[in-house]
N, C-alpha and C. Protein backbone atom coordinates (compact mmCIF):
# COMPACT_ATOMS: atom_id res chain seq x y z
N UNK A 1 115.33 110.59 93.21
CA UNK A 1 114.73 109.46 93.90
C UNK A 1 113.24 109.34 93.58
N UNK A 2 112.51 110.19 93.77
CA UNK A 2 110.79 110.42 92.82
C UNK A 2 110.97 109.57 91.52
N UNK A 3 112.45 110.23 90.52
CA UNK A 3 111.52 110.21 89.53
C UNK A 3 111.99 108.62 89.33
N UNK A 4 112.94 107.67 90.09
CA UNK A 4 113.05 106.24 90.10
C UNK A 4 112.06 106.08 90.68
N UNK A 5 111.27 106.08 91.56
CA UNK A 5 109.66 105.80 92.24
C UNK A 5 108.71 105.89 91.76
N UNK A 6 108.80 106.68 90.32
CA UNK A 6 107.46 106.74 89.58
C UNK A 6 107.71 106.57 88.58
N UNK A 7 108.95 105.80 87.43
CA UNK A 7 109.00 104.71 87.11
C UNK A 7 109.05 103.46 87.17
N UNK A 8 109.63 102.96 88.35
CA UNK A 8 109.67 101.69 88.90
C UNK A 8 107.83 101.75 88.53
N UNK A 9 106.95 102.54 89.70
CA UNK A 9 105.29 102.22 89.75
C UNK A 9 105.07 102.24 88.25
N UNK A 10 105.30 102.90 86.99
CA UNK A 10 104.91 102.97 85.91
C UNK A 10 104.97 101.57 85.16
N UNK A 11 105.69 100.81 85.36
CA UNK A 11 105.86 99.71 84.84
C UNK A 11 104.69 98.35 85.26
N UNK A 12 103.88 98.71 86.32
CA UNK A 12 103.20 97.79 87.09
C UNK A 12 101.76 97.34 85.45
N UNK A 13 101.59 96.27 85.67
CA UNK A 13 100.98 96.25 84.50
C UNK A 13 99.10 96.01 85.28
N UNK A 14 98.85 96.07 86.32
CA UNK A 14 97.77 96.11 86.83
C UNK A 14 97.53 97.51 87.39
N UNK A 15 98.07 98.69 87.51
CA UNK A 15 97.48 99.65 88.22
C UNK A 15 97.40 100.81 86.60
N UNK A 16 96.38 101.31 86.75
CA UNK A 16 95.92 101.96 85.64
C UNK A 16 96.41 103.66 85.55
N UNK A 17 96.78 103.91 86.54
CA UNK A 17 97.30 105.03 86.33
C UNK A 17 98.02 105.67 87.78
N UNK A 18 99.21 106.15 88.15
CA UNK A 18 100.27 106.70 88.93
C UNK A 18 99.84 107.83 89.70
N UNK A 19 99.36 108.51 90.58
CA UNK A 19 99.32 110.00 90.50
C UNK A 19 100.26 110.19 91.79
N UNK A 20 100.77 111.52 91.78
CA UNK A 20 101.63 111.86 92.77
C UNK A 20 100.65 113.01 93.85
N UNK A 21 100.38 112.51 95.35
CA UNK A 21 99.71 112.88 96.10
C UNK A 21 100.30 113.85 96.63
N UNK A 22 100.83 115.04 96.37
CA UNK A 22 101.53 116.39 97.21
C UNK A 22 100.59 117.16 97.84
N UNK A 23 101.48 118.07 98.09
CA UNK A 23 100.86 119.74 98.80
C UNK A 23 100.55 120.85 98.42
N UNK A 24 100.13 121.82 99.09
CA UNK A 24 99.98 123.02 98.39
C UNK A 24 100.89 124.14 98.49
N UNK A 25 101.86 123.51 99.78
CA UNK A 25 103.09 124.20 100.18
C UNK A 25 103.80 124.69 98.52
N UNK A 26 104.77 126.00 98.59
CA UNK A 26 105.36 126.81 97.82
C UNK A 26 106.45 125.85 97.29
N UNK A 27 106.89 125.02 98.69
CA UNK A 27 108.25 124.16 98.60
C UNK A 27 108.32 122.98 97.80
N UNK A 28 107.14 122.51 97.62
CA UNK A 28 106.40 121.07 96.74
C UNK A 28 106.13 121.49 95.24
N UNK A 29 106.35 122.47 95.48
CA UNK A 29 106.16 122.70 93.51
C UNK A 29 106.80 121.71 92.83
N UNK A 30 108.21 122.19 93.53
CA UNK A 30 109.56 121.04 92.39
C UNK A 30 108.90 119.73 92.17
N UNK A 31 108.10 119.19 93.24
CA UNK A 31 107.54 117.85 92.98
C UNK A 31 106.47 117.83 91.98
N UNK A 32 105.88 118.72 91.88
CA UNK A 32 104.46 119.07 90.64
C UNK A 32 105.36 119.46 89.73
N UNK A 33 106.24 120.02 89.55
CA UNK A 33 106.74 120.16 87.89
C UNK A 33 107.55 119.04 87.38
N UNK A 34 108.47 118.01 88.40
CA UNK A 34 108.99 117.17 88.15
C UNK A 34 108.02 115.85 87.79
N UNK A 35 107.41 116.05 88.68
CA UNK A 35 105.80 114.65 87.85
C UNK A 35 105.36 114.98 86.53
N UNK A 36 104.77 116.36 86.73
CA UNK A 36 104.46 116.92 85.05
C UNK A 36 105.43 116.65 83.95
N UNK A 37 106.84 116.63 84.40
CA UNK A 37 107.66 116.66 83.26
C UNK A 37 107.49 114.69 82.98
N UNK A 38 107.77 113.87 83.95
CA UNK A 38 107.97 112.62 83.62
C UNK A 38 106.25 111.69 83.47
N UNK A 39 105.45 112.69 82.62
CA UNK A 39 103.99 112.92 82.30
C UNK A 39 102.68 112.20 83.60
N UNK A 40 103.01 112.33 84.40
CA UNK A 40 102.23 111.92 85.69
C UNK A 40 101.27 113.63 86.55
N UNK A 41 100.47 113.02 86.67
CA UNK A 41 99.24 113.75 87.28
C UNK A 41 98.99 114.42 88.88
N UNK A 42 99.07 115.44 89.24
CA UNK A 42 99.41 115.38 90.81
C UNK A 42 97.91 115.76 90.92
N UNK A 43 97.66 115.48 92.61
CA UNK A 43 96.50 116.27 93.46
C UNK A 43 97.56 117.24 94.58
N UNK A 44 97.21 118.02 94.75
CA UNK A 44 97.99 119.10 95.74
C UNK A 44 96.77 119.26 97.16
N UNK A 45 97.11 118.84 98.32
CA UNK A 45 96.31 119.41 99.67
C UNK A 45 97.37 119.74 100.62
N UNK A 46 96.32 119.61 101.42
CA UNK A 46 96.79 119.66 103.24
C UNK A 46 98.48 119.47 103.40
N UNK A 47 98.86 120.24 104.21
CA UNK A 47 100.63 119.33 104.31
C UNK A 47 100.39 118.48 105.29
N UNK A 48 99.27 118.25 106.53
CA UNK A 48 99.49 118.01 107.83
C UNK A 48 98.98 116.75 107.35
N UNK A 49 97.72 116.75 106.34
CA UNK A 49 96.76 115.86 106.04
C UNK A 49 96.73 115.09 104.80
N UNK A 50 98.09 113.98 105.03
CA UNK A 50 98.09 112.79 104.07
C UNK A 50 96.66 112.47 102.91
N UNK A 51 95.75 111.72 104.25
CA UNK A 51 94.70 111.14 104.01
C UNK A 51 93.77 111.68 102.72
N UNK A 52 93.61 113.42 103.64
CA UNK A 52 92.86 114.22 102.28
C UNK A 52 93.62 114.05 101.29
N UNK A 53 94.76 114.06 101.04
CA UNK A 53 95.45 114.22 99.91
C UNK A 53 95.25 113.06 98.72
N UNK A 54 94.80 111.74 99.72
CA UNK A 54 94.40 110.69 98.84
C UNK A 54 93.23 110.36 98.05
N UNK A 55 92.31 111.00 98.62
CA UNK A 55 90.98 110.79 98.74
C UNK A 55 91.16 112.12 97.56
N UNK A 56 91.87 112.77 97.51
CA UNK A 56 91.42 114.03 96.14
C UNK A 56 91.61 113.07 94.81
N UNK A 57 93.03 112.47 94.98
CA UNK A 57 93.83 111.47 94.32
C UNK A 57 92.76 110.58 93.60
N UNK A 58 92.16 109.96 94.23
CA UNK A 58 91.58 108.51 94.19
C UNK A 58 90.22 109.35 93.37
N UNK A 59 89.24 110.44 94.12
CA UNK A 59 88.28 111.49 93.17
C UNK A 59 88.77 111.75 91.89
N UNK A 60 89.96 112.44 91.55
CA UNK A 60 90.60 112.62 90.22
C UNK A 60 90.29 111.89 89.20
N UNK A 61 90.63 110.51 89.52
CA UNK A 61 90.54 108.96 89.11
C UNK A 61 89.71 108.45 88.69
N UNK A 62 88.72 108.63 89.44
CA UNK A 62 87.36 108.42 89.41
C UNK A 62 87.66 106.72 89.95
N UNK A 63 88.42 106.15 91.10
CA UNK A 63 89.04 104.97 91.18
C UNK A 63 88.39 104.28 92.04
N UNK A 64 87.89 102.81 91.84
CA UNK A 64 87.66 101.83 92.97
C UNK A 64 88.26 101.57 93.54
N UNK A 65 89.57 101.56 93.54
CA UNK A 65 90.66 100.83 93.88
C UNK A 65 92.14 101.45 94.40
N UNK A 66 92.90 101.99 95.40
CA UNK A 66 93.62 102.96 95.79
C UNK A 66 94.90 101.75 96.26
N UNK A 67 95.88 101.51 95.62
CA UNK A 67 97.26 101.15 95.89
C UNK A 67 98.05 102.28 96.47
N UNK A 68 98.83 102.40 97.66
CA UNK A 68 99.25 103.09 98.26
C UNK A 68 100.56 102.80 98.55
N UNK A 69 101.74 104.12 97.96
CA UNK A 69 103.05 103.73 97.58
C UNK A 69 103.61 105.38 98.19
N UNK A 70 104.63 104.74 99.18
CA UNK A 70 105.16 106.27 99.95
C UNK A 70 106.47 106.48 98.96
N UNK A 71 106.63 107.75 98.72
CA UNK A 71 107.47 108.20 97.95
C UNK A 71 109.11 108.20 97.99
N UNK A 72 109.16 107.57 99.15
CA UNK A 72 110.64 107.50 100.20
C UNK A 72 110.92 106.01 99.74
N UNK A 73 110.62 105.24 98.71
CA UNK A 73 110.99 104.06 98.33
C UNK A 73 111.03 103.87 97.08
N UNK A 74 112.80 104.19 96.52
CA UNK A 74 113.49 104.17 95.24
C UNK A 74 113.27 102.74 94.50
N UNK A 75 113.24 101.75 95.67
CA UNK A 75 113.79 100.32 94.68
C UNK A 75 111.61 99.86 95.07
N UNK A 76 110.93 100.29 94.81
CA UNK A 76 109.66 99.85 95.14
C UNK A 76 109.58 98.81 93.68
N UNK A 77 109.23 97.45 94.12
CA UNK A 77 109.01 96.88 93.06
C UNK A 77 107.71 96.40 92.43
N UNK A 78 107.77 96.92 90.72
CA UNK A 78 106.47 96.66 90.01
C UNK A 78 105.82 94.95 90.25
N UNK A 79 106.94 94.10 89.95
CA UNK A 79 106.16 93.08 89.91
C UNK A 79 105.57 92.23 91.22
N UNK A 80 105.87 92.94 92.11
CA UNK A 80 105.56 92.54 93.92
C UNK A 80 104.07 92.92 93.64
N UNK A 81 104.34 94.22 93.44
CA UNK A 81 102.42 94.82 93.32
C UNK A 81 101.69 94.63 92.27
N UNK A 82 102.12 93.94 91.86
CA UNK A 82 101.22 93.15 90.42
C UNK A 82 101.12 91.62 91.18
N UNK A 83 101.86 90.80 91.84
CA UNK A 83 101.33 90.37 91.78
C UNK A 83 100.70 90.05 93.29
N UNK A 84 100.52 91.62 94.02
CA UNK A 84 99.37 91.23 95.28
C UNK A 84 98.22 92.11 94.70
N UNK A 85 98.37 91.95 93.62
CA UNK A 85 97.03 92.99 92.96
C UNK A 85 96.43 91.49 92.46
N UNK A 86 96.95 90.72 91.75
CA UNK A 86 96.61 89.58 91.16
C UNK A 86 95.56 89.17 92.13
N UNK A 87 95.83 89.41 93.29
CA UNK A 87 94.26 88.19 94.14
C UNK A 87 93.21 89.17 94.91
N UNK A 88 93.46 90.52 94.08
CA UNK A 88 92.25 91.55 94.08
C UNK A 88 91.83 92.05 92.90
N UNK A 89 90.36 92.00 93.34
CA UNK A 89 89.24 91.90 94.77
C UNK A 89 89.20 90.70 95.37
N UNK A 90 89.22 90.91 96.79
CA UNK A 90 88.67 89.84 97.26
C UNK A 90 87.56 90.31 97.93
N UNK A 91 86.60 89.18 97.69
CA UNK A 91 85.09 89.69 98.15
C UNK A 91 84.85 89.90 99.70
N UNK A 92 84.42 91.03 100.21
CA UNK A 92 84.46 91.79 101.07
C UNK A 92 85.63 92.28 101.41
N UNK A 93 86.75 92.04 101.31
CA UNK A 93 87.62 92.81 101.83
C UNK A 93 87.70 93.97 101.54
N UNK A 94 88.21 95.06 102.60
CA UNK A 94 88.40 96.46 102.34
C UNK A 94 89.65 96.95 102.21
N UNK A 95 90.70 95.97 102.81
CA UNK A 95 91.89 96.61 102.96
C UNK A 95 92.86 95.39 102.86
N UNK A 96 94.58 95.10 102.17
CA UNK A 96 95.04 94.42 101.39
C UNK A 96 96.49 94.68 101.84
N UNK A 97 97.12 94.49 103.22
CA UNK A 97 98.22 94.92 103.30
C UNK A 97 99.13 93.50 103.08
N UNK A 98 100.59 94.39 103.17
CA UNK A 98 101.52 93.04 102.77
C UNK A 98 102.77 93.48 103.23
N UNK A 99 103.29 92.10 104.28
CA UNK A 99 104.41 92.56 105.08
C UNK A 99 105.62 91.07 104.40
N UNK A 100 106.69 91.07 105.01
CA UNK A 100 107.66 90.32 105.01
C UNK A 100 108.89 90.52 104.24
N UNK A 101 109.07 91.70 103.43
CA UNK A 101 109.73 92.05 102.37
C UNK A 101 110.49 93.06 102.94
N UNK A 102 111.69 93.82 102.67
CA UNK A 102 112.43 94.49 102.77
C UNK A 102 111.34 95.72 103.18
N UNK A 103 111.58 96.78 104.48
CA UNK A 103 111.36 98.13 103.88
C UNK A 103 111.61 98.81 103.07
N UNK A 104 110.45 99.38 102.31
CA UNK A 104 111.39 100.03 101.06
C UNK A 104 110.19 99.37 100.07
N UNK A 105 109.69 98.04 100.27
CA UNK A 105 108.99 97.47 99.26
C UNK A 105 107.44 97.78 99.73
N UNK A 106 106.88 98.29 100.65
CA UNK A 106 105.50 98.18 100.90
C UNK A 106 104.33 98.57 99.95
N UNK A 107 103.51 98.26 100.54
CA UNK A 107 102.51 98.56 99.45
C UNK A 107 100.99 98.48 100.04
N UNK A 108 100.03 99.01 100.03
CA UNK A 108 98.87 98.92 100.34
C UNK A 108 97.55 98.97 99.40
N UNK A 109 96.99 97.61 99.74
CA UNK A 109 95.33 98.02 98.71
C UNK A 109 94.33 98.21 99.40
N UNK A 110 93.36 99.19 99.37
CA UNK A 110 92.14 99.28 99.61
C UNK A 110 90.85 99.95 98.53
N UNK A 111 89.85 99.72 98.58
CA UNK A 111 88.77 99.91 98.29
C UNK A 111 89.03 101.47 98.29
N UNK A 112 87.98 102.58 97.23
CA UNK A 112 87.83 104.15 97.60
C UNK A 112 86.68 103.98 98.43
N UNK A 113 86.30 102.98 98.73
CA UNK A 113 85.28 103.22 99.52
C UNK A 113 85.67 103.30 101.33
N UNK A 114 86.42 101.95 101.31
CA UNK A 114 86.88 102.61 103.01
C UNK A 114 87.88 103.36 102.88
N UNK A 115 88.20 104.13 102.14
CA UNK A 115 89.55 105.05 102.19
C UNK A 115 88.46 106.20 102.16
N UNK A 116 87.31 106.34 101.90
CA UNK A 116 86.11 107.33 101.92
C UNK A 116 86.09 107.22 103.45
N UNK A 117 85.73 106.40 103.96
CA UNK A 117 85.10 106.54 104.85
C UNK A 117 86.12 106.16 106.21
N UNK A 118 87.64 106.23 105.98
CA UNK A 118 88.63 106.52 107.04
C UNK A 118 88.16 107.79 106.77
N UNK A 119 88.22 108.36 105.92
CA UNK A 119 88.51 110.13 105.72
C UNK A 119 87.35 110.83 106.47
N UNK A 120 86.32 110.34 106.18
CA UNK A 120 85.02 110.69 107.66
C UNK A 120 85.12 110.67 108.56
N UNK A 121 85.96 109.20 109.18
CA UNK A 121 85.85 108.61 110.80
C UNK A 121 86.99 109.33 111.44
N UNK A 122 88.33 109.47 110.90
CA UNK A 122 89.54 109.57 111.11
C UNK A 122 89.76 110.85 111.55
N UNK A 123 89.98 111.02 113.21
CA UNK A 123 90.74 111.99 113.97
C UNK A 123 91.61 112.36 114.33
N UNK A 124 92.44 111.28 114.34
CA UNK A 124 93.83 111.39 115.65
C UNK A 124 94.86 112.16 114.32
N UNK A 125 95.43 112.85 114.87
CA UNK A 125 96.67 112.81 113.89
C UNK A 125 97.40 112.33 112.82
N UNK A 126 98.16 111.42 113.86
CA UNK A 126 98.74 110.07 113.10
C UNK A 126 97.83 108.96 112.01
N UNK A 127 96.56 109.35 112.11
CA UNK A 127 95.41 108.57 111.11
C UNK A 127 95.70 109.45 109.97
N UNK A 128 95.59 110.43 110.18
CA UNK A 128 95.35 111.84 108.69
C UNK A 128 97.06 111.78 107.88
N UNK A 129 98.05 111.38 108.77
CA UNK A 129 98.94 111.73 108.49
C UNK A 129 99.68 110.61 107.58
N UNK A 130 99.39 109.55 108.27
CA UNK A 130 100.09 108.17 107.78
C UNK A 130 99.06 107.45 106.94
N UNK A 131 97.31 107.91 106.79
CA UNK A 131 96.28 107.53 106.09
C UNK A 131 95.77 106.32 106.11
N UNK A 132 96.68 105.35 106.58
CA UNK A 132 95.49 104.00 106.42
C UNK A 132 95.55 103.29 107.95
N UNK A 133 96.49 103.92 108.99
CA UNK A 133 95.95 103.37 110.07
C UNK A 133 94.42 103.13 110.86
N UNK A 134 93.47 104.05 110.58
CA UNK A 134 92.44 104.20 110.81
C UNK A 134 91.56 102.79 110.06
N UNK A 135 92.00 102.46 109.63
CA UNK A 135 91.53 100.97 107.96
C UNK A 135 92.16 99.95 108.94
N UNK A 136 93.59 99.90 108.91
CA UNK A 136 93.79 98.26 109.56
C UNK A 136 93.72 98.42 111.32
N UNK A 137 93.68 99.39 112.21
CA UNK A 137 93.17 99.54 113.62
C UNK A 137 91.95 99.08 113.73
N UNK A 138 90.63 98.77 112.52
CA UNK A 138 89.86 99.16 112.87
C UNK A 138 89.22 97.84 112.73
N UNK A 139 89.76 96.62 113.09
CA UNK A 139 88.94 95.11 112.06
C UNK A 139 87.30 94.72 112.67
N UNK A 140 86.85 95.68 113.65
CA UNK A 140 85.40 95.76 113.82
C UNK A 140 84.90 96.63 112.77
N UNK A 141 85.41 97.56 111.95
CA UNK A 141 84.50 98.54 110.98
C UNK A 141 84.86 97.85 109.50
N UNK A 142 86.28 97.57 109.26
CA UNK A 142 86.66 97.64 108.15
C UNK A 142 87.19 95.91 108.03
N UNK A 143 87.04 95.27 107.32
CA UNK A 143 87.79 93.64 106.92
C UNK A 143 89.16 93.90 106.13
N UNK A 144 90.18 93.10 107.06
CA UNK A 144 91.49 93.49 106.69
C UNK A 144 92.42 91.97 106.42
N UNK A 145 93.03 91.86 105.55
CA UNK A 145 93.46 90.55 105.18
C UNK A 145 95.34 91.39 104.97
N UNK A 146 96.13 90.10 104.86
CA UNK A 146 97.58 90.36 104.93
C UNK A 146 98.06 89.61 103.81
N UNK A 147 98.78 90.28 103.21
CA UNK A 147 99.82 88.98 102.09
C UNK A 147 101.11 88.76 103.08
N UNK A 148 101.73 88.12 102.89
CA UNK A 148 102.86 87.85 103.60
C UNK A 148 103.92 86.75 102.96
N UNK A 149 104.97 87.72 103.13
CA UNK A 149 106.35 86.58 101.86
C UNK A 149 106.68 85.20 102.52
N UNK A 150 106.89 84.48 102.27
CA UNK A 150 106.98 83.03 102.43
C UNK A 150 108.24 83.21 103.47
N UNK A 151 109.51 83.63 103.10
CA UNK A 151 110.57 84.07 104.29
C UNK A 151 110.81 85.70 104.78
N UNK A 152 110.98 85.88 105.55
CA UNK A 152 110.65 87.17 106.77
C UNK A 152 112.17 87.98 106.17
N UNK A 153 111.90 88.51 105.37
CA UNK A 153 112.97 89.88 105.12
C UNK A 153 113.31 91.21 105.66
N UNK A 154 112.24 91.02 106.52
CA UNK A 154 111.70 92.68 107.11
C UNK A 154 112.69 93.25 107.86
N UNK A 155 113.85 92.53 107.97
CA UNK A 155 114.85 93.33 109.05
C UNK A 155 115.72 94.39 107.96
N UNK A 156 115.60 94.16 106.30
CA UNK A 156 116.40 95.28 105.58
C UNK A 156 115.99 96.20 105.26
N UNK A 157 116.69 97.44 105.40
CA UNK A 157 115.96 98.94 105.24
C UNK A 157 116.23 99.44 103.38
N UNK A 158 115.51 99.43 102.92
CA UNK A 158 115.80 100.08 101.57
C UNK A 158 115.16 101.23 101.40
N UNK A 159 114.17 102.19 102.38
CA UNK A 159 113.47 102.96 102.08
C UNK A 159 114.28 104.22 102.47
N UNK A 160 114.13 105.52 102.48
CA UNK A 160 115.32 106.54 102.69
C UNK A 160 114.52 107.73 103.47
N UNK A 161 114.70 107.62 104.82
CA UNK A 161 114.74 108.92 105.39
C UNK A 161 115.33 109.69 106.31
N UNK A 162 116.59 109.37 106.09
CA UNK A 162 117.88 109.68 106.97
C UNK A 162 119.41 109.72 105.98
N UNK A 163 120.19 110.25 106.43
CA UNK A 163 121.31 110.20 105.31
C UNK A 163 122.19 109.16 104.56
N UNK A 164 122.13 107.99 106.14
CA UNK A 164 122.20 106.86 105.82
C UNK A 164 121.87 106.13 105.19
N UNK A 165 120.33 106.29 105.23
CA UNK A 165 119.59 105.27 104.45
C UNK A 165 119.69 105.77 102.34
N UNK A 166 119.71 107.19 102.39
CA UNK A 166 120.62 107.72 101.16
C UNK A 166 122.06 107.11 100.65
N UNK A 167 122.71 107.15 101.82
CA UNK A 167 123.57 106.74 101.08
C UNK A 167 123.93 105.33 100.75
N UNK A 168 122.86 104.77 101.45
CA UNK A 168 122.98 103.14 100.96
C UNK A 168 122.34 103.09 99.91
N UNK A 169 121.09 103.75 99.80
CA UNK A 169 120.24 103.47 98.24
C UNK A 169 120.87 103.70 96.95
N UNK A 170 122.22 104.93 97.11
CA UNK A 170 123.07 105.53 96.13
C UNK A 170 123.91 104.33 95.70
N UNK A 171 124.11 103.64 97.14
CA UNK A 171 125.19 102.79 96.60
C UNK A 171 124.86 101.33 95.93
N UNK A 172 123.61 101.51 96.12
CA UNK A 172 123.07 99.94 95.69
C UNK A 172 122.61 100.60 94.04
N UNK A 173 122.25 101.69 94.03
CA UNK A 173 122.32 101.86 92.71
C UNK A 173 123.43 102.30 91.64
N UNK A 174 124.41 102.28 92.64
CA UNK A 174 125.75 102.30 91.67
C UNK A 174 126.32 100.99 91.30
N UNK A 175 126.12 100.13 91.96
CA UNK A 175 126.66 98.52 91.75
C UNK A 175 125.67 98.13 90.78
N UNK A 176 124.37 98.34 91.07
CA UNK A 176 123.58 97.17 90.06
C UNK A 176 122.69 98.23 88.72
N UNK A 177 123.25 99.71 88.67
CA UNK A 177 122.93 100.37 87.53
C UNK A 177 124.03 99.83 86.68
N UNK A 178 124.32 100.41 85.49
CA UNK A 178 122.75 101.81 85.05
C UNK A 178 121.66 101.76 85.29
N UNK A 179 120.50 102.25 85.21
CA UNK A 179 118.91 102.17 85.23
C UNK A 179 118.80 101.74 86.75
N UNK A 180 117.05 101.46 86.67
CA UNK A 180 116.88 101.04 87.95
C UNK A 180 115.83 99.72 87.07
N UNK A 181 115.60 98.65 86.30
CA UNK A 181 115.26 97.79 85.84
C UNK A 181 115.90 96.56 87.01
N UNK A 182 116.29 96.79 87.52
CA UNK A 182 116.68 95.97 88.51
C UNK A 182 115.39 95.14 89.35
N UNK A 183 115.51 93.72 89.85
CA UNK A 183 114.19 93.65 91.19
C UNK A 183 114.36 93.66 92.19
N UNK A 184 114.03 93.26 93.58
CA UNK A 184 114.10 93.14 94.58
C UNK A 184 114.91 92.27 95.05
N UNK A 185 115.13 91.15 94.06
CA UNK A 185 116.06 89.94 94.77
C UNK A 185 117.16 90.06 94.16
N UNK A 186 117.53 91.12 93.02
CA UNK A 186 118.99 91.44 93.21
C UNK A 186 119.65 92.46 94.05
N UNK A 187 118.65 93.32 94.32
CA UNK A 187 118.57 94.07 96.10
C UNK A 187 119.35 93.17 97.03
N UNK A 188 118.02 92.11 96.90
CA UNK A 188 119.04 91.42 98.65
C UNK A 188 119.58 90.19 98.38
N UNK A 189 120.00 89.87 97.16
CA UNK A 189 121.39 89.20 97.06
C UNK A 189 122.34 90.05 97.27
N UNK A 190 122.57 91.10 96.71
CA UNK A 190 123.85 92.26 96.66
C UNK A 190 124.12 92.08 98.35
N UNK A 191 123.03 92.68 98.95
CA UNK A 191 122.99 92.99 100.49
C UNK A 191 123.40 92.41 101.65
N UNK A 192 123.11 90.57 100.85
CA UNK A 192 123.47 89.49 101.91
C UNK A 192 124.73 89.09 101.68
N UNK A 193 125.21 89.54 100.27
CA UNK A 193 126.87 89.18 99.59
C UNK A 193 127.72 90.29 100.81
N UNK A 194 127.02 91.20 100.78
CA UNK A 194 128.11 92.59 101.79
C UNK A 194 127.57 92.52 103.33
N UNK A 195 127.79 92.54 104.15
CA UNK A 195 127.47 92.89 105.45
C UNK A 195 128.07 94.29 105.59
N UNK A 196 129.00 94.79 105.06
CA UNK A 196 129.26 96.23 105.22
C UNK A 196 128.26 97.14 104.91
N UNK A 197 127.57 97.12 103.51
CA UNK A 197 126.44 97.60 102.60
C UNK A 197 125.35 97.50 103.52
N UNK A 198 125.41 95.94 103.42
CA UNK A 198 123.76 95.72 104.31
C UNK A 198 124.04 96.83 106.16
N UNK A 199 124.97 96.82 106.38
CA UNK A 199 125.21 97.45 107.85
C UNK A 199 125.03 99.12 107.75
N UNK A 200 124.90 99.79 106.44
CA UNK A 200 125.40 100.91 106.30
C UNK A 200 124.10 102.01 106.96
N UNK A 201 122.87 101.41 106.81
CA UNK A 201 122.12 101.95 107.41
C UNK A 201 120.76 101.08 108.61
N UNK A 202 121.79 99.88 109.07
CA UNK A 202 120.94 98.76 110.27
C UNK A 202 120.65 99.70 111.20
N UNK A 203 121.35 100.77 111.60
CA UNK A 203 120.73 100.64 112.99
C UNK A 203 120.38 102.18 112.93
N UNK A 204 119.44 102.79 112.06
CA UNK A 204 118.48 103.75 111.62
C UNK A 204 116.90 102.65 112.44
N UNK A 205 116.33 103.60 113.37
CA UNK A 205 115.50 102.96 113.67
C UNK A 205 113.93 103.56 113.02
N UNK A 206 113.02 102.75 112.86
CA UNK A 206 111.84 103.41 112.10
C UNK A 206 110.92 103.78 113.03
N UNK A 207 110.77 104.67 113.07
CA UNK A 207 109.51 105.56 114.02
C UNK A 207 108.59 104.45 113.47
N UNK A 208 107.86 104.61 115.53
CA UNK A 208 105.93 103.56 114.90
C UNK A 208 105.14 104.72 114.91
N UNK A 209 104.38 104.56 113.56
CA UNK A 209 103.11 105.29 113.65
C UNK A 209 102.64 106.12 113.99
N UNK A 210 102.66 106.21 115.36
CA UNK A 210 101.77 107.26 116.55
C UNK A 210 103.12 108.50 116.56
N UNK A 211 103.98 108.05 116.34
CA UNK A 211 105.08 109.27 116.54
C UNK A 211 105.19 110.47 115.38
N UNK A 212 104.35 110.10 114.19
CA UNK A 212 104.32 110.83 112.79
C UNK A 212 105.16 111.09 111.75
């Protein structure tokens, strides 16, 4: 499932380079040798502490610019984030989120500069952990703008962190493989053709935020 997540991102023709944000845990190796092998770059920190982990990421880089892609999303699509990269920079903005699309498709832009300076301000837990709540909570410190899809998709789960949600991703990639060259809207054509498929993991509910 990684190594479809960091090809799907490899293909994006606006982000300049992939890195995989892990740990220093014994158990995360497999993830540092499996990036190394499919030639991608890791930073290793904190297990508790997302955030640091980005901010090493984004230093590595030497990057203005930090797109933020959770690893629990097989079908993440290149040309979605190409083209909400297309209307960045926008002048002053710090932060670039984008809702209406399937879970599974998210994506986040911000500046290394307020992703610097969540990493200063940022206490609570759930800030360090999930990394950019501290950025869009904050629209007195930080300027936060939204993309948003023209029709509201957000009720389908494509992202995987339950067995369910596995075994739906398996199965959507057995119908529309080989490969994963596939996009998003043959995702949820397949999905809206089946109500069984689409049902297989509805009522997996997604933890908010504060819960970690």
């Amino acid at each position: 499932m990684l190594a479809w997540n960091l090809r799907r991102l490899a293909r994006t023709k606006r982000i300049n380079e992939v890195i995989v944000a892990t740990t220093t845990d014994t158990q995360d190796s497999a993830i540092v040798d499996l990036a190394t092998q499919l030639g991608f770059r890791t930073w290793c920190g904190p297990l508790e502490d997302v955030l640091t982990r980005y901010v090493g990421a984004a230093r590595m880089a030497d990057a203005t610019t930090v797109v933020r892609v959770t690893s629990d999303c097989p079908f993440i699509d290149p040309d979605l984030i190409d083209a909400t990269l297309a209307t960045w920079p926008r002048p002053g903005v710090d932060y670039l989120g984008f809702g209406g699309h399937p879970r599974g498709l998210d994506h986040e832009v911000m500046t290394t500069q307020a992703l610097l300076r969540a990493n200063a301000d940022a206490t609570l837990d759930y800030e360090r952990v999930h990394v950019t709540p501290h950025i869009y909570r904050n629209p007195g410190k930080f300027r936060v703008e939204m993309t948003l899809y023209k029709v509201d998709h957000s009720n389908h789960r494509w992202c995987v962190d339950t067995e369910d949600d596995l075994a739906f991703a398996r199965e959507v990639a057995r119908r529309l493989g080989p490969g994963d060259a596939f996009g998003w809207e043959s995702i949820l054509a397949l999905v809206e053709g089946d109500s069984v498929l689409g049902g297989m993991n509805a009522h997996v509910r997604q933890k908010d935020v504060e819960e970690g």
